[in-house]
PDB file of N, CA and C in Angstrom:
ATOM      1  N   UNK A   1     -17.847 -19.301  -5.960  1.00  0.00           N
ATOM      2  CA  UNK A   1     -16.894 -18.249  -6.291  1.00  0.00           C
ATOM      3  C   UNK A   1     -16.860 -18.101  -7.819  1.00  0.00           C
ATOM      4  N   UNK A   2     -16.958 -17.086  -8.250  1.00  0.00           N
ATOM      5  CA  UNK A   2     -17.235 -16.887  -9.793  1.00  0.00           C
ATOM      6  C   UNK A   2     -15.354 -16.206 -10.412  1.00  0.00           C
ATOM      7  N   UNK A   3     -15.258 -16.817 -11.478  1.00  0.00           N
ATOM      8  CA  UNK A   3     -14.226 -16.649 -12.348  1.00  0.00           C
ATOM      9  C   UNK A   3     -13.130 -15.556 -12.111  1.00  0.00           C
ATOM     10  N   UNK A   4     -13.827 -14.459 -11.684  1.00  0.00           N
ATOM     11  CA  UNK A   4     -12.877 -13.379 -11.396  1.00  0.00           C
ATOM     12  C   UNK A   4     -12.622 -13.114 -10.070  1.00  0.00           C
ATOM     13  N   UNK A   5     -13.534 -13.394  -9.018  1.00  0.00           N
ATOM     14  CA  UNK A   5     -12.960 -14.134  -7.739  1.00  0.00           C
ATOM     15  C   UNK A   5     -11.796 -14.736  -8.116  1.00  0.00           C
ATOM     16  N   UNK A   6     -11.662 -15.809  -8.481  1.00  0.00           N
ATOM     17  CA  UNK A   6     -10.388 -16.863  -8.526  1.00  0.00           C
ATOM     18  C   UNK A   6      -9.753 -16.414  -8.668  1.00  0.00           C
ATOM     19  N   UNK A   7      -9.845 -15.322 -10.107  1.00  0.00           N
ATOM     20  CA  UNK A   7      -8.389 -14.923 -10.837  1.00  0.00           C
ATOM     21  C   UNK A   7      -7.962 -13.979  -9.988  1.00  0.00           C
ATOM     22  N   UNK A   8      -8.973 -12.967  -9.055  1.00  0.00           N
ATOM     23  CA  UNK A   8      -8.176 -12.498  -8.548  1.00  0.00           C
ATOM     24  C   UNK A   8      -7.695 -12.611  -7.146  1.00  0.00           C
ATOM     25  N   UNK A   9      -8.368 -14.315  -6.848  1.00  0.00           N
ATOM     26  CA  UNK A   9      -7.911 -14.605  -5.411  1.00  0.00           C
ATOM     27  C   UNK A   9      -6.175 -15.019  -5.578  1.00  0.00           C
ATOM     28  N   UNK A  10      -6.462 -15.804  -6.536  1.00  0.00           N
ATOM     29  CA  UNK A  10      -4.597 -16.427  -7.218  1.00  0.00           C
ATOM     30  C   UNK A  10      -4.251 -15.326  -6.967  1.00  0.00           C
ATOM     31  N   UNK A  11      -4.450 -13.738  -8.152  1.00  0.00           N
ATOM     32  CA  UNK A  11      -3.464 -12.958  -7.986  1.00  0.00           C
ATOM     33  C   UNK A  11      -2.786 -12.522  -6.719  1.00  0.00           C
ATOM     34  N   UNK A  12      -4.180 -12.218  -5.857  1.00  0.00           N
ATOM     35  CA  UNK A  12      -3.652 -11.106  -4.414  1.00  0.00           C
ATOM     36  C   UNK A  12      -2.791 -12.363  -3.695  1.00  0.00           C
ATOM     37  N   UNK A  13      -3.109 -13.454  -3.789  1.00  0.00           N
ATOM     38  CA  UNK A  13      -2.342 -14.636  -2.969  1.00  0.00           C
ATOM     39  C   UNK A  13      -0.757 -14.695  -3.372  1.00  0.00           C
ATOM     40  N   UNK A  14      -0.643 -14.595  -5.171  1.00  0.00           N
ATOM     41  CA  UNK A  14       1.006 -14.767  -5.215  1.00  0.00           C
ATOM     42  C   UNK A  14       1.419 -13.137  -4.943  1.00  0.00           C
ATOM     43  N   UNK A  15       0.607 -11.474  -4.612  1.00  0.00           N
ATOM     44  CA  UNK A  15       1.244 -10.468  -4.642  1.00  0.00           C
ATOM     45  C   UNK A  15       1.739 -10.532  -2.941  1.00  0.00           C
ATOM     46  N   UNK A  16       0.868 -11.352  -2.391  1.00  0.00           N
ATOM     47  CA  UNK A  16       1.148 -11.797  -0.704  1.00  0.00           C
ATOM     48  C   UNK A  16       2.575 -12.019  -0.974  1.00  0.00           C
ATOM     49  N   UNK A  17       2.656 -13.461  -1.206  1.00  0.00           N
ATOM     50  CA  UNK A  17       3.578 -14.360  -1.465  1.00  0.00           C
ATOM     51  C   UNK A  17       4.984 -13.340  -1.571  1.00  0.00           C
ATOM     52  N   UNK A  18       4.778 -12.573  -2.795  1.00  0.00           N
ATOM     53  CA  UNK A  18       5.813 -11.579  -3.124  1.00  0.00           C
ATOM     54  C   UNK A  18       6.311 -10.570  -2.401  1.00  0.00           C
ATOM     55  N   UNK A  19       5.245  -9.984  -1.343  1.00  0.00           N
ATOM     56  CA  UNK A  19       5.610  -9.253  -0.371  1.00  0.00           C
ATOM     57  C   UNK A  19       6.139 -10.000   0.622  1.00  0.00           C
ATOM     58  N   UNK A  20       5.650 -10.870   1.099  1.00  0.00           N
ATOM     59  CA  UNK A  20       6.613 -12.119   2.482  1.00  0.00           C
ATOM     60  C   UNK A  20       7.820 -12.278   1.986  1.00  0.00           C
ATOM     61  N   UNK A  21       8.059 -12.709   0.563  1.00  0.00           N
ATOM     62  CA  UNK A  21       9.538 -12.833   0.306  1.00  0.00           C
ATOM     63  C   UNK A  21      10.401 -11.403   0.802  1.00  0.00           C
ATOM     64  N   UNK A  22       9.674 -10.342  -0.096  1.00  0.00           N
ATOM     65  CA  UNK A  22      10.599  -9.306   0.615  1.00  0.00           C
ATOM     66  C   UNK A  22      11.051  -9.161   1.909  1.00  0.00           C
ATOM     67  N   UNK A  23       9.717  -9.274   2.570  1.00  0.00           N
ATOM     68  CA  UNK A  23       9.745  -9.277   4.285  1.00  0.00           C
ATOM     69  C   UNK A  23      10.892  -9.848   4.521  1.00  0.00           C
ATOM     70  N   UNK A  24      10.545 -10.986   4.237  1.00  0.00           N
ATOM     71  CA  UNK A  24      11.819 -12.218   4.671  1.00  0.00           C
ATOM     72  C   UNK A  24      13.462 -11.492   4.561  1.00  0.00           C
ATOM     73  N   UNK A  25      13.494 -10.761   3.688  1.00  0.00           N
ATOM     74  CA  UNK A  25      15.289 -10.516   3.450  1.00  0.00           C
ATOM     75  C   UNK A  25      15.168  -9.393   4.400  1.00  0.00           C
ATOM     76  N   UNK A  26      14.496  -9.035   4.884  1.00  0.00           N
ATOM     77  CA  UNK A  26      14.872  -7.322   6.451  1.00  0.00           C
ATOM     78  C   UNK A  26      15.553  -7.908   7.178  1.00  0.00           C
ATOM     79  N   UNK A  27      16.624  -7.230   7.621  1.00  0.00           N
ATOM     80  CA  UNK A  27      17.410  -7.487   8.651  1.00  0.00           C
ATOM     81  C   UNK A  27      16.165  -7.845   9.661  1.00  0.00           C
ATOM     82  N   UNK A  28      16.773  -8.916  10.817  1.00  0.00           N
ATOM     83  CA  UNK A  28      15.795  -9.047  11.534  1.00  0.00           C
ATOM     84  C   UNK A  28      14.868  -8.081  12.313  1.00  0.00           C
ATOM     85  N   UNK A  29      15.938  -6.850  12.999  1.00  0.00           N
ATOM     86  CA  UNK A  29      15.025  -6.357  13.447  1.00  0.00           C
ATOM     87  C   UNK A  29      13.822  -5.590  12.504  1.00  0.00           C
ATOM     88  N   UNK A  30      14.220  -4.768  11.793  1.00  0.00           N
ATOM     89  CA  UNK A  30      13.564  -4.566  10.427  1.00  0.00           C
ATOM     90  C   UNK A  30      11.905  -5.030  10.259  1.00  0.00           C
ATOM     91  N   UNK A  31      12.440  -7.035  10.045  1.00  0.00           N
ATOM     92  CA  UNK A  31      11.298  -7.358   9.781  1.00  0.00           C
ATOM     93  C   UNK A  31      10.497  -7.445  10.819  1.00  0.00           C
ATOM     94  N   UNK A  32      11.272  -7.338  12.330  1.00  0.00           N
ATOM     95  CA  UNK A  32       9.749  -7.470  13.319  1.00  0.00           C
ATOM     96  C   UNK A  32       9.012  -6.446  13.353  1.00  0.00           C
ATOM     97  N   UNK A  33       9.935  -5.229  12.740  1.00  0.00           N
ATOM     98  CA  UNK A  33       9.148  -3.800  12.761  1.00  0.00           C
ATOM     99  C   UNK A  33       7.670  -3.679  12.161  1.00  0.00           C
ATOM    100  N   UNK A  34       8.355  -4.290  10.821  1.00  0.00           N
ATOM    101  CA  UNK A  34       7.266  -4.515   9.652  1.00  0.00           C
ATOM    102  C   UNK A  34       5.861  -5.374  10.077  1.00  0.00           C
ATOM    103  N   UNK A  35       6.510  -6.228  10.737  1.00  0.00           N
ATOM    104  CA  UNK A  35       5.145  -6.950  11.250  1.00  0.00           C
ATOM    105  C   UNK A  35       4.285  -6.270  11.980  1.00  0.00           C
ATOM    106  N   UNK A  36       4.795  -5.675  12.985  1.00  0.00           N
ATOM    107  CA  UNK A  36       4.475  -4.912  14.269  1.00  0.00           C
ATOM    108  C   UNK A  36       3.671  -3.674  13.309  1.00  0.00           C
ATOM    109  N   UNK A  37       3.808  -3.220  12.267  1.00  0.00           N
ATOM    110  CA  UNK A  37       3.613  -2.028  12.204  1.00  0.00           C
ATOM    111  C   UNK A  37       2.399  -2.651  11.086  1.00  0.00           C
ATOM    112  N   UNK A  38       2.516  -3.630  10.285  1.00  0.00           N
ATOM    113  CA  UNK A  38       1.298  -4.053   9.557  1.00  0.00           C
ATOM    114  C   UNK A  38       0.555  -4.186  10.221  1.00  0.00           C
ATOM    115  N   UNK A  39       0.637  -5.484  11.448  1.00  0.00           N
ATOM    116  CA  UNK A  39      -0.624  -5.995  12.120  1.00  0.00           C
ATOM    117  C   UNK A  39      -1.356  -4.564  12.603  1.00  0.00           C
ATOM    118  N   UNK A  40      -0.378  -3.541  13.279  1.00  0.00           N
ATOM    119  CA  UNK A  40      -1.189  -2.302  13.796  1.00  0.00           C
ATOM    120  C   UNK A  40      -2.277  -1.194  12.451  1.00  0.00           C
ATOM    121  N   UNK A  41      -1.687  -1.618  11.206  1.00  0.00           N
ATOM    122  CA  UNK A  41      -2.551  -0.811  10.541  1.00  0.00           C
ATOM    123  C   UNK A  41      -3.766  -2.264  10.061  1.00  0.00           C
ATOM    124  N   UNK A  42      -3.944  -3.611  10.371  1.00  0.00           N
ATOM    125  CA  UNK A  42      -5.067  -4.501   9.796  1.00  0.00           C
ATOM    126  C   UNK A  42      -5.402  -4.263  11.358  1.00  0.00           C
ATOM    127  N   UNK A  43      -4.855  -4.082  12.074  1.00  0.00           N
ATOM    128  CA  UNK A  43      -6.181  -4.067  13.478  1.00  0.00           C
ATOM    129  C   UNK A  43      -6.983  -3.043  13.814  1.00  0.00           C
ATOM    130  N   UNK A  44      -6.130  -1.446  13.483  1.00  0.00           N
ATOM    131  CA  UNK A  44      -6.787  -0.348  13.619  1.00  0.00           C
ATOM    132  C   UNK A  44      -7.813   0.138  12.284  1.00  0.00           C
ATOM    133  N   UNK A  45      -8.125  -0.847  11.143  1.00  0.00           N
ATOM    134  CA  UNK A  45      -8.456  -0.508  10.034  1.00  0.00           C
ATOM    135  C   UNK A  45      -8.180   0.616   9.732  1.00  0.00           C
ATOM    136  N   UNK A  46      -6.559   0.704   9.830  1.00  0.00           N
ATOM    137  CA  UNK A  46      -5.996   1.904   8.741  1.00  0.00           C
ATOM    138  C   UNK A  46      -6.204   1.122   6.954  1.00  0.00           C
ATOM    139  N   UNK A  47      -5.739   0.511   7.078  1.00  0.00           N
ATOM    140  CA  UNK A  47      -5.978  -0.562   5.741  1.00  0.00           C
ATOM    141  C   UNK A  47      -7.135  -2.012   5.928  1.00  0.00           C
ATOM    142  N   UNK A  48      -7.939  -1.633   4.825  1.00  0.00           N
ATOM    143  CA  UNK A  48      -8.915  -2.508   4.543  1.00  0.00           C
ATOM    144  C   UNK A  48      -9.053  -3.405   3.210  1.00  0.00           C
ATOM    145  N   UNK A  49      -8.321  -2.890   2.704  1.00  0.00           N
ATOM    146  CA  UNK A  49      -8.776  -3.387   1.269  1.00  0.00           C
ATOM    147  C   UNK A  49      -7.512  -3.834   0.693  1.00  0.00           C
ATOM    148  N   UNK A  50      -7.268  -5.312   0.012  1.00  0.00           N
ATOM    149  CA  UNK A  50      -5.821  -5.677  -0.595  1.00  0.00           C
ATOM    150  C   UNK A  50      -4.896  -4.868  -0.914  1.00  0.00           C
ATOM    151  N   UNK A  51      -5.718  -4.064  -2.030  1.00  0.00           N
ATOM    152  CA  UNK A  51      -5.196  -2.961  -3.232  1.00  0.00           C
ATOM    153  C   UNK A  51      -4.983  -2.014  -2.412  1.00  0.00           C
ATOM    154  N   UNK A  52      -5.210  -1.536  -1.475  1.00  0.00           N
ATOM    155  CA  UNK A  52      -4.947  -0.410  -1.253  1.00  0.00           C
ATOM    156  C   UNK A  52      -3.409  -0.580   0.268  1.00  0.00           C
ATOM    157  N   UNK A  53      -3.636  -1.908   0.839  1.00  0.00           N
ATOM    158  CA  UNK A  53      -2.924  -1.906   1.655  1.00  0.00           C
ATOM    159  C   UNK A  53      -1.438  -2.540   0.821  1.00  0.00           C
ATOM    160  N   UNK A  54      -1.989  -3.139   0.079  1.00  0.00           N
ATOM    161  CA  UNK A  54      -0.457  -3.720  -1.023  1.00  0.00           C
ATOM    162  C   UNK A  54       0.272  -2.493  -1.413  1.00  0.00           C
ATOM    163  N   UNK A  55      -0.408  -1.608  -1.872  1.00  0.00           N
ATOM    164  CA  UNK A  55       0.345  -0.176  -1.710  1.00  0.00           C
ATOM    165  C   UNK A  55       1.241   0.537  -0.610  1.00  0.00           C
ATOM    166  N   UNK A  56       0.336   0.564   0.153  1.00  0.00           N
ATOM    167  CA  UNK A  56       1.082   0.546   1.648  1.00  0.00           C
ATOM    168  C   UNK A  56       1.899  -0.065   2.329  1.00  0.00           C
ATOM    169  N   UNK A  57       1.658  -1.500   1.970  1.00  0.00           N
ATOM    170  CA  UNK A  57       3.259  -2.149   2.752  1.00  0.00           C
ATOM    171  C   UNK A  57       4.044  -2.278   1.857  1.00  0.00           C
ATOM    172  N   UNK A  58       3.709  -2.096   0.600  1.00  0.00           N
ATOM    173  CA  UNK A  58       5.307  -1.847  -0.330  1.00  0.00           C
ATOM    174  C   UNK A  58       5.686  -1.259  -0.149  1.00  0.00           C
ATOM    175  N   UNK A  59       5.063   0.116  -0.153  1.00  0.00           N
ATOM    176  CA  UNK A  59       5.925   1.623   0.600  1.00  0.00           C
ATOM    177  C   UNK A  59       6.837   1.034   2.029  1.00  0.00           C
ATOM    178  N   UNK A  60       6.112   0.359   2.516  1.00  0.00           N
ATOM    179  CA  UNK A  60       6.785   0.526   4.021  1.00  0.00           C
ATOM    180  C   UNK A  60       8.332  -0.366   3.733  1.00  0.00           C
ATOM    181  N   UNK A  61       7.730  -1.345   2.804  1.00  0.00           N
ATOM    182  CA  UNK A  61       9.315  -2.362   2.157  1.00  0.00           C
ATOM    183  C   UNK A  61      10.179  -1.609   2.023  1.00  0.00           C
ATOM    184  N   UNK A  62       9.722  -0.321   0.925  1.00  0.00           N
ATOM    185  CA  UNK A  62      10.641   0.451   0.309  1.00  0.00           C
ATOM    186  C   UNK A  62      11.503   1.065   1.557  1.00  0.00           C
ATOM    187  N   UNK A  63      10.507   1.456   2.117  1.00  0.00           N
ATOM    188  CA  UNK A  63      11.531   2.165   2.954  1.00  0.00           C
ATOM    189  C   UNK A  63      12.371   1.709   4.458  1.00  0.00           C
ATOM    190  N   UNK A  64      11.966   0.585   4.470  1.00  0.00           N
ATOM    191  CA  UNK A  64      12.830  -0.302   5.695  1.00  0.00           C
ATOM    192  C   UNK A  64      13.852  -0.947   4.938  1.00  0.00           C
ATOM    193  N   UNK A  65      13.733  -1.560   3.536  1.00  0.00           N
ATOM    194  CA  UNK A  65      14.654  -1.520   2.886  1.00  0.00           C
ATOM    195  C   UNK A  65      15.901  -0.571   2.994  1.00  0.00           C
ATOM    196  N   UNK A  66      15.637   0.464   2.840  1.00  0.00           N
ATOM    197  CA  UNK A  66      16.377   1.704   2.648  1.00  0.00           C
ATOM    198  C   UNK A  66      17.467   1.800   4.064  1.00  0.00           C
ATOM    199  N   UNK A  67      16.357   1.998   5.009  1.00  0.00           N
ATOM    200  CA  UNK A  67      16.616   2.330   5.600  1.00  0.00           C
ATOM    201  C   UNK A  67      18.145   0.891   6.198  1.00  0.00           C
ATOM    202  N   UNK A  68      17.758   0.088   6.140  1.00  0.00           N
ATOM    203  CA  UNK A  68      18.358  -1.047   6.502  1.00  0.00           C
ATOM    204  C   UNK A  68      19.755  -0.831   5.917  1.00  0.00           C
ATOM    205  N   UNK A  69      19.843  -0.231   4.635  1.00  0.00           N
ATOM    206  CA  UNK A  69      21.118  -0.378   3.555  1.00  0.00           C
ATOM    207  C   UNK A  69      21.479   0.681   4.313  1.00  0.00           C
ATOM    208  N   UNK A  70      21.125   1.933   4.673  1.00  0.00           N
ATOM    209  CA  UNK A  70      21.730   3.104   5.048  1.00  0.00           C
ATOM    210  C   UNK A  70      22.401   2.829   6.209  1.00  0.00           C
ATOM    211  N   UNK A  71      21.836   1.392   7.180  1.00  0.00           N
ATOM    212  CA  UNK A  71      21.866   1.147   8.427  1.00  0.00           C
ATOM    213  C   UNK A  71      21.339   2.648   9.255  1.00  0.00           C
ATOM    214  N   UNK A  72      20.113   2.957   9.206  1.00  0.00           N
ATOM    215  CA  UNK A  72      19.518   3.140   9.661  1.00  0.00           C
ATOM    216  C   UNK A  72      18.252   2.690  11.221  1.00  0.00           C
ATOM    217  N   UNK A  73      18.796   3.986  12.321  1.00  0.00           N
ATOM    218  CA  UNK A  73      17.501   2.921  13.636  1.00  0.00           C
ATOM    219  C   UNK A  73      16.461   2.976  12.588  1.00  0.00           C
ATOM    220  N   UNK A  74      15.048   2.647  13.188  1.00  0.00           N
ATOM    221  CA  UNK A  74      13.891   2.367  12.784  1.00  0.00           C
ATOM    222  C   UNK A  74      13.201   4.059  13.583  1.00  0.00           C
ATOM    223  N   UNK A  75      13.681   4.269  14.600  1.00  0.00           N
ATOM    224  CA  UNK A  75      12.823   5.587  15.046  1.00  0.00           C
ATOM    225  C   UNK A  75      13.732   6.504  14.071  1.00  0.00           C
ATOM    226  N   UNK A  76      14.811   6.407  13.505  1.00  0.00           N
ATOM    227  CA  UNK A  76      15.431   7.810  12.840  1.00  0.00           C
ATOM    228  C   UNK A  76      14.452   8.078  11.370  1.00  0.00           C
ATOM    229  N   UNK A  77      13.635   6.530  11.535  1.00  0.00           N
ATOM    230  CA  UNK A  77      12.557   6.961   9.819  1.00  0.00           C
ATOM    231  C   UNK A  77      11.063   7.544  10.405  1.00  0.00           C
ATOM    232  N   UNK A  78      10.746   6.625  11.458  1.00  0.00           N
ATOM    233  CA  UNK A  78       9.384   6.426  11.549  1.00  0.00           C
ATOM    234  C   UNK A  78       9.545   7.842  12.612  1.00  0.00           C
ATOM    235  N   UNK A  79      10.452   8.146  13.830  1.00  0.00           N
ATOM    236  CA  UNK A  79       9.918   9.299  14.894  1.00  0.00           C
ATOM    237  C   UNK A  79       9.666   8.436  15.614  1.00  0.00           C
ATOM    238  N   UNK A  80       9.498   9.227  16.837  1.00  0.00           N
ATOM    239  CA  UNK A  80       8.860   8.383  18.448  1.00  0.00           C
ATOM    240  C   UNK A  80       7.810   8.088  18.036  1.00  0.00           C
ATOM    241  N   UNK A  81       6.351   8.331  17.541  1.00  0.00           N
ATOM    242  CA  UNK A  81       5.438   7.955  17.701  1.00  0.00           C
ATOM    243  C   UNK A  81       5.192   7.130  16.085  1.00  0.00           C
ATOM    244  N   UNK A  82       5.597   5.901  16.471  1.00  0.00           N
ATOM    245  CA  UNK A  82       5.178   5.102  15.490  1.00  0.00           C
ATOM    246  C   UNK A  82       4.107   4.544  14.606  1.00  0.00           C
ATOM    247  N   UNK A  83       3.050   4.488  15.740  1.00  0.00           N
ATOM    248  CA  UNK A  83       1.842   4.087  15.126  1.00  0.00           C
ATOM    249  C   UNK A  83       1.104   5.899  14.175  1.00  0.00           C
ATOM    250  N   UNK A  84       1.736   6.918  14.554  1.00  0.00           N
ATOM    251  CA  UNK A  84       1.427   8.150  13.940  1.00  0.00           C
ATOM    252  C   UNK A  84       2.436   8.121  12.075  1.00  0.00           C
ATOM    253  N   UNK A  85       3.139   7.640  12.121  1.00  0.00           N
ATOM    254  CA  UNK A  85       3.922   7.219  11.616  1.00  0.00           C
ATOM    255  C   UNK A  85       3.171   6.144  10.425  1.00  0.00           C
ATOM    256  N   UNK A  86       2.744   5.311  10.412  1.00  0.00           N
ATOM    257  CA  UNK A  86       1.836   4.303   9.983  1.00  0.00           C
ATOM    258  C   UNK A  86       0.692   4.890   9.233  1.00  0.00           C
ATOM    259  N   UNK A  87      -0.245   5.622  10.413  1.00  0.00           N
ATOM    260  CA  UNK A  87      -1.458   6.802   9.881  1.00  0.00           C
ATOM    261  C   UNK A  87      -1.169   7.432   9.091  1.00  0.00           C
ATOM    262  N   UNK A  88       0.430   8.066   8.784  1.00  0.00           N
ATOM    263  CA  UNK A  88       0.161   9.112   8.093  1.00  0.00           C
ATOM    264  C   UNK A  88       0.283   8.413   6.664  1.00  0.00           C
ATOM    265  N   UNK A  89       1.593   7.456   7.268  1.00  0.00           N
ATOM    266  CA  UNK A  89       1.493   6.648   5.564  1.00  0.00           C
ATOM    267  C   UNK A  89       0.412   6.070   4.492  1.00  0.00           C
ATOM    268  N   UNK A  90      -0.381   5.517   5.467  1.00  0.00           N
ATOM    269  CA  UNK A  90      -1.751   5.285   5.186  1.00  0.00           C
ATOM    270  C   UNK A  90      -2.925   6.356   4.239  1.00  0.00           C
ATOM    271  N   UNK A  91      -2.840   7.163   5.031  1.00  0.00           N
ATOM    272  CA  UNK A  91      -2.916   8.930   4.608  1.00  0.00           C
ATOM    273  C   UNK A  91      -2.917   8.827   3.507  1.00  0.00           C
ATOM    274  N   UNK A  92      -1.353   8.807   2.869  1.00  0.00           N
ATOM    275  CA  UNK A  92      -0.786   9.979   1.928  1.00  0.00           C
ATOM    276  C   UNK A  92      -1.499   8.926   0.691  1.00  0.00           C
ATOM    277  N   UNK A  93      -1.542   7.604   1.581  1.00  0.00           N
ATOM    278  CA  UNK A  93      -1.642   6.375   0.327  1.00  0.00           C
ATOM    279  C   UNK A  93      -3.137   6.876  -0.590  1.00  0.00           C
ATOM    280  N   UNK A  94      -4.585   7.478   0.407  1.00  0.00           N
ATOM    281  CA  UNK A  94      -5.345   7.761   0.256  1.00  0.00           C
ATOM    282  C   UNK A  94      -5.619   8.928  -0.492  1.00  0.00           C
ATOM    283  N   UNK A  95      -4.478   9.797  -0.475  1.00  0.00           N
ATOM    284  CA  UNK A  95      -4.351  10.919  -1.334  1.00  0.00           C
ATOM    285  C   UNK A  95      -4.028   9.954  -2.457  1.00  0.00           C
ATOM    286  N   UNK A  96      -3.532   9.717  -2.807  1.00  0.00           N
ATOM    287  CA  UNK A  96      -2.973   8.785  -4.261  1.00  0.00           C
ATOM    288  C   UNK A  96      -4.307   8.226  -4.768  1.00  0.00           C
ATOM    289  N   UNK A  97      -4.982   7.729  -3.787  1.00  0.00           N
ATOM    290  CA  UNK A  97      -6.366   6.985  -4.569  1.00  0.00           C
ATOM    291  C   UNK A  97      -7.654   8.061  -4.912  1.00  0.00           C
ATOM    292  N   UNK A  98      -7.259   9.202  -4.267  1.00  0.00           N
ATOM    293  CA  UNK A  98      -8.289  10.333  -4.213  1.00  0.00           C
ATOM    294  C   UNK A  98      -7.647  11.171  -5.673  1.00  0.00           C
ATOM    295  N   UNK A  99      -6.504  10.939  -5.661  1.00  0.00           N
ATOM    296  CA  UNK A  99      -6.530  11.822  -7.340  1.00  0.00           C
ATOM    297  C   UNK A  99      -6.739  10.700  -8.551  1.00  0.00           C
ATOM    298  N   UNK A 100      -6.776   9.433  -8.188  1.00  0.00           N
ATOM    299  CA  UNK A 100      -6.876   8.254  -9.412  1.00  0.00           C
ATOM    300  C   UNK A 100      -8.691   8.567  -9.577  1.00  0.00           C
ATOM    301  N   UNK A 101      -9.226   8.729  -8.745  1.00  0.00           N
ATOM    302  CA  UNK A 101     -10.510   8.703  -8.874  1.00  0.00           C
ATOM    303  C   UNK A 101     -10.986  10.068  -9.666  1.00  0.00           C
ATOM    304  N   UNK A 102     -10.359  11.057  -8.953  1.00  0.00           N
ATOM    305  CA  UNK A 102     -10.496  12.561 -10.125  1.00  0.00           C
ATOM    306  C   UNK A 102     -10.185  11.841 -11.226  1.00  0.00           C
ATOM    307  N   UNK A 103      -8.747  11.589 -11.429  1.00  0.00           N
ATOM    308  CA  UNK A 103      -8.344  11.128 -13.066  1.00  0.00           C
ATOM    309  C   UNK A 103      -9.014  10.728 -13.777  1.00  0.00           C
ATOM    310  N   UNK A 104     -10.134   9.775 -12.911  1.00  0.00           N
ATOM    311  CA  UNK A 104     -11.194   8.400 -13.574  1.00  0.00           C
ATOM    312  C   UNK A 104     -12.157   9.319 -13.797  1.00  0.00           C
ATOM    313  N   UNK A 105     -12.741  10.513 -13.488  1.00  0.00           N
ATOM    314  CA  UNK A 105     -13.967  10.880 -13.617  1.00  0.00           C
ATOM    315  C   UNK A 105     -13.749  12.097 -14.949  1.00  0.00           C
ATOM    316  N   UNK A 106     -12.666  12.485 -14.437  1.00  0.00           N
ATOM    317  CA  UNK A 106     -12.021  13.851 -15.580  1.00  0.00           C
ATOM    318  C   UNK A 106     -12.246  12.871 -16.853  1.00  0.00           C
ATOM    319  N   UNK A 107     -11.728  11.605 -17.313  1.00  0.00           N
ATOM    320  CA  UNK A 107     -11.146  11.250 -18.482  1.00  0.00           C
ATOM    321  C   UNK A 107     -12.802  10.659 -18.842  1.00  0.00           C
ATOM    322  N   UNK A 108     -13.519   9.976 -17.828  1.00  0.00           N
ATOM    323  CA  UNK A 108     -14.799   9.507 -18.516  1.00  0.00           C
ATOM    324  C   UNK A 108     -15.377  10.720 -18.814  1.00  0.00           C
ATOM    325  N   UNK A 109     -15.635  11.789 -18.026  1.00  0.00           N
ATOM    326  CA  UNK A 109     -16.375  12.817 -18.458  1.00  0.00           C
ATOM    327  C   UNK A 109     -15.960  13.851 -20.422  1.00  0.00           C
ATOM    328  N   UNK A 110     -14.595  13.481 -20.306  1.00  0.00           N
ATOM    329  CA  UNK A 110     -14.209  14.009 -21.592  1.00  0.00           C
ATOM    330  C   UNK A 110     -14.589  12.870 -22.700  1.00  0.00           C
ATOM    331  N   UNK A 111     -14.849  11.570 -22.402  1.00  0.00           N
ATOM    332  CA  UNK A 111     -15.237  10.586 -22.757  1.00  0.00           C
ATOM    333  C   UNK A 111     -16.559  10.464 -23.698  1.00  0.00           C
ATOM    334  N   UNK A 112     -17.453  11.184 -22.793  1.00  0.00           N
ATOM    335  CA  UNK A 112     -18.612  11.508 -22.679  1.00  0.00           C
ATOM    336  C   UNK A 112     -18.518  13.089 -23.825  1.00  0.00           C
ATOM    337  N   UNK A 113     -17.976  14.243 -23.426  1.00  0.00           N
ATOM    338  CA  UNK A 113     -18.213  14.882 -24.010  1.00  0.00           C
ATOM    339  C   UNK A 113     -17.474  15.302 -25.609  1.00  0.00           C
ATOM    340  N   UNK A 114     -16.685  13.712 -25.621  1.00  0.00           N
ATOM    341  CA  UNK A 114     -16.097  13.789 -27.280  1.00  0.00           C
ATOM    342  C   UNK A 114     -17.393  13.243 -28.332  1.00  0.00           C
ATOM    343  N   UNK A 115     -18.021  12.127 -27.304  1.00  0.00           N
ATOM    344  CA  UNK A 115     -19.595  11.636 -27.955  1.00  0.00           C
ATOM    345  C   UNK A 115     -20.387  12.616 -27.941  1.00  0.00           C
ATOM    346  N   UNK A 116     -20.928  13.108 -27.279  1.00  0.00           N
ATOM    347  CA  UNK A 116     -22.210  14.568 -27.623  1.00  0.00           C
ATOM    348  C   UNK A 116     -21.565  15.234 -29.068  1.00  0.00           C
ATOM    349  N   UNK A 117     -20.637  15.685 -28.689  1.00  0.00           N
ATOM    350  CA  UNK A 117     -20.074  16.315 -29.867  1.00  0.00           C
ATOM    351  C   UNK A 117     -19.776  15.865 -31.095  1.00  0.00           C
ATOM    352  N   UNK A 118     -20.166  14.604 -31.280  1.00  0.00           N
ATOM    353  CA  UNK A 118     -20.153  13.583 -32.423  1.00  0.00           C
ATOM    354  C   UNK A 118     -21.545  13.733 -33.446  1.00  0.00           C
ATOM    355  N   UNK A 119     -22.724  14.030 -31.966  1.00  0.00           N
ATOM    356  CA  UNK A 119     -24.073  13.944 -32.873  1.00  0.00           C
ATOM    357  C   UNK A 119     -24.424  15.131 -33.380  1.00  0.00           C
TER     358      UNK A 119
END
């Protein structure tokens, strides 16, 4: 395992860590939701990748959180169809990574064309 492996196995391990704590304070039912509704997006590979699913179940924190303080059911956030519910969140998460990647290409490309214009 090379250097940045490690550093970033430590990291994703204590951002785990940090998300279970949250988990942990959901009202109970709450947190079985959360489980129920993670394991369904790591089994259906809605989420594959740390970074991108750490995004995603924070969102979902955020908002079972919320919902919990409001005393809120769990279908008055998510709707009857839950696992649709999950997808879409997943979704929107992918829109977010689909404009970081424009951002990344817009800013190298101006990058690029502040150098041409140099010589």
């Amino acid at each position: 395992m090379s250097m940045m492996e490690k550093i970033w196995d430590r990291q994703g391990k204590r951002e785990w860590r940090e998300m279970e704590n949250r988990r942990k304070q959901l009202p109970a039912m709450y947190d079985k939701a959360f489980k129920e509704m993670r394991s369904y997006m790591w089994t259906t590979g809605v989420v594959s990748k740390w970074a991108d699913s750490k995004l995603i179940f924070e969102e979902l924190l955020d908002i079972l959180e919320n919902a919990a303080a409001d005393q809120r059911t769990l279908t008055e956030i998510t709707g009857a169809d839950v696992a649709k519910f999950c997808d879409e969140l997943a979704f929107k998460s992918s829109d977010w990574k689909d404009r970081y990647r424009k951002r990344l290409n817009e800013r190298i490309m101006a990058f690029e064309k502040e150098e041409r214009e140099k010589w």
